[in-house]
C-alpha atoms as a PDB file:
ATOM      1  CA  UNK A   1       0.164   6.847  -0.033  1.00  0.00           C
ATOM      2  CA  UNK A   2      -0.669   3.866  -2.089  1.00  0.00           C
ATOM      3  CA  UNK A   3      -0.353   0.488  -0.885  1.00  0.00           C
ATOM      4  CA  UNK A   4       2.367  -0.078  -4.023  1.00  0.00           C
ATOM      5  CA  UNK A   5       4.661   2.490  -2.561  1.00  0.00           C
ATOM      6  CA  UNK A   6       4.828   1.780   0.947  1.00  0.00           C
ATOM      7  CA  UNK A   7       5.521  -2.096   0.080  1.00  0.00           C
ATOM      8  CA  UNK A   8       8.642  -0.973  -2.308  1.00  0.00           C
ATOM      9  CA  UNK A   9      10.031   1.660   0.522  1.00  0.00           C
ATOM     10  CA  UNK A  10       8.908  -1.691   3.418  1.00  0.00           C
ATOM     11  CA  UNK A  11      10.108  -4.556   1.025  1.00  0.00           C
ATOM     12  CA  UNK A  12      13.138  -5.232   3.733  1.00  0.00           C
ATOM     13  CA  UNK A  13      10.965  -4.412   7.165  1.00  0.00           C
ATOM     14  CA  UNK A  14       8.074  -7.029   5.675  1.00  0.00           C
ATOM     15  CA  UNK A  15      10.953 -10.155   5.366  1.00  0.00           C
ATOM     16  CA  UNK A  16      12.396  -8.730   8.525  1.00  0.00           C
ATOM     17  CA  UNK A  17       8.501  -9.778  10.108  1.00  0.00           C
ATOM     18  CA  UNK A  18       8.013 -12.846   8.339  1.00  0.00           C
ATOM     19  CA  UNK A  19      11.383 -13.895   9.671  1.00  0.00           C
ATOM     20  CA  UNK A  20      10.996 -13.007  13.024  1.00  0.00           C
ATOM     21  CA  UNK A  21       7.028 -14.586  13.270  1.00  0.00           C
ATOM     22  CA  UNK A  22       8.503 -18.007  11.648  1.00  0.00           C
ATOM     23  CA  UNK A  23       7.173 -17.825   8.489  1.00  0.00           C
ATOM     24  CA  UNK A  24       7.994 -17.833   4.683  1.00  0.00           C
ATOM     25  CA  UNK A  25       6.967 -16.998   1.281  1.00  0.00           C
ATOM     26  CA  UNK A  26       5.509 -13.872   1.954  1.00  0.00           C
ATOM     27  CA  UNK A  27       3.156 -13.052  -1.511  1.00  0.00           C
ATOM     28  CA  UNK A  28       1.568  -9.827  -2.153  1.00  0.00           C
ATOM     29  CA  UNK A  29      -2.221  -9.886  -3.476  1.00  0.00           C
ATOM     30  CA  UNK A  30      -5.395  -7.778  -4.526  1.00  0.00           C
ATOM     31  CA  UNK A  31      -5.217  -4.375  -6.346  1.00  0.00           C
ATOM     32  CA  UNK A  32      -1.436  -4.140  -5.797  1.00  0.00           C
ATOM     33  CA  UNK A  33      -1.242  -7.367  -8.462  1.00  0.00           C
ATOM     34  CA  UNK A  34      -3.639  -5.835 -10.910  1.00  0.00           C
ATOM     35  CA  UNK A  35      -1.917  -2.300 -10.854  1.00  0.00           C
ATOM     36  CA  UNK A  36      -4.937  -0.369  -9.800  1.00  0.00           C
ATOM     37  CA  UNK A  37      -4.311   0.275  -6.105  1.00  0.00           C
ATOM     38  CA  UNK A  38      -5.390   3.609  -4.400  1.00  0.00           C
ATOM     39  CA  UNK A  39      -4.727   5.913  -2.047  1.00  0.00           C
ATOM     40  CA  UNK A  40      -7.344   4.124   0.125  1.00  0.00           C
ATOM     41  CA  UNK A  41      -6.336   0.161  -0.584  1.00  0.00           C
ATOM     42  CA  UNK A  42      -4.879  -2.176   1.630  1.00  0.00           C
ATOM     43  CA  UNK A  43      -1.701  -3.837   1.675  1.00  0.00           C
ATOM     44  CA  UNK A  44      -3.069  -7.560   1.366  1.00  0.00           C
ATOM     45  CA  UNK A  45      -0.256  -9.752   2.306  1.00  0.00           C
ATOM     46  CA  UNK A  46       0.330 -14.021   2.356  1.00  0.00           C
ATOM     47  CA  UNK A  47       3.021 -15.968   4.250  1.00  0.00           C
ATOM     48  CA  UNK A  48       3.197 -19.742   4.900  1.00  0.00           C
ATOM     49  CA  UNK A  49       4.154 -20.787   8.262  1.00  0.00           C
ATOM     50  CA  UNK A  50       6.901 -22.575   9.340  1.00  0.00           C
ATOM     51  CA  UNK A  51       6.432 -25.694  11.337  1.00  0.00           C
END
């Protein structure tokens, strides 16, 4: 499955986490942004931290 689908069927599990680890903001990167993820791409992810 590509990296694009998992994060629209995880969107709500992947704020759960940042919530729950105390941070914020959480930004999606790589070959998701670009549109040319693959079956073998990872789900690059970036939160800030709370204080």
């Amino acid at each position: 499955m590509k990296p694009s689908a998992t994060l629209e069927l995880q969107r709500h599990a992947i704020r759960e986490a940042t919530m729950r680890y105390q941070a914020t903001n959480p930004r999606v990167f790589g070959s998701i942004v670009h549109g040319n993820d693959t079956d073998g791409s990872d789900l690059d992810l970036l939160v800030d931290p709370l204080p």
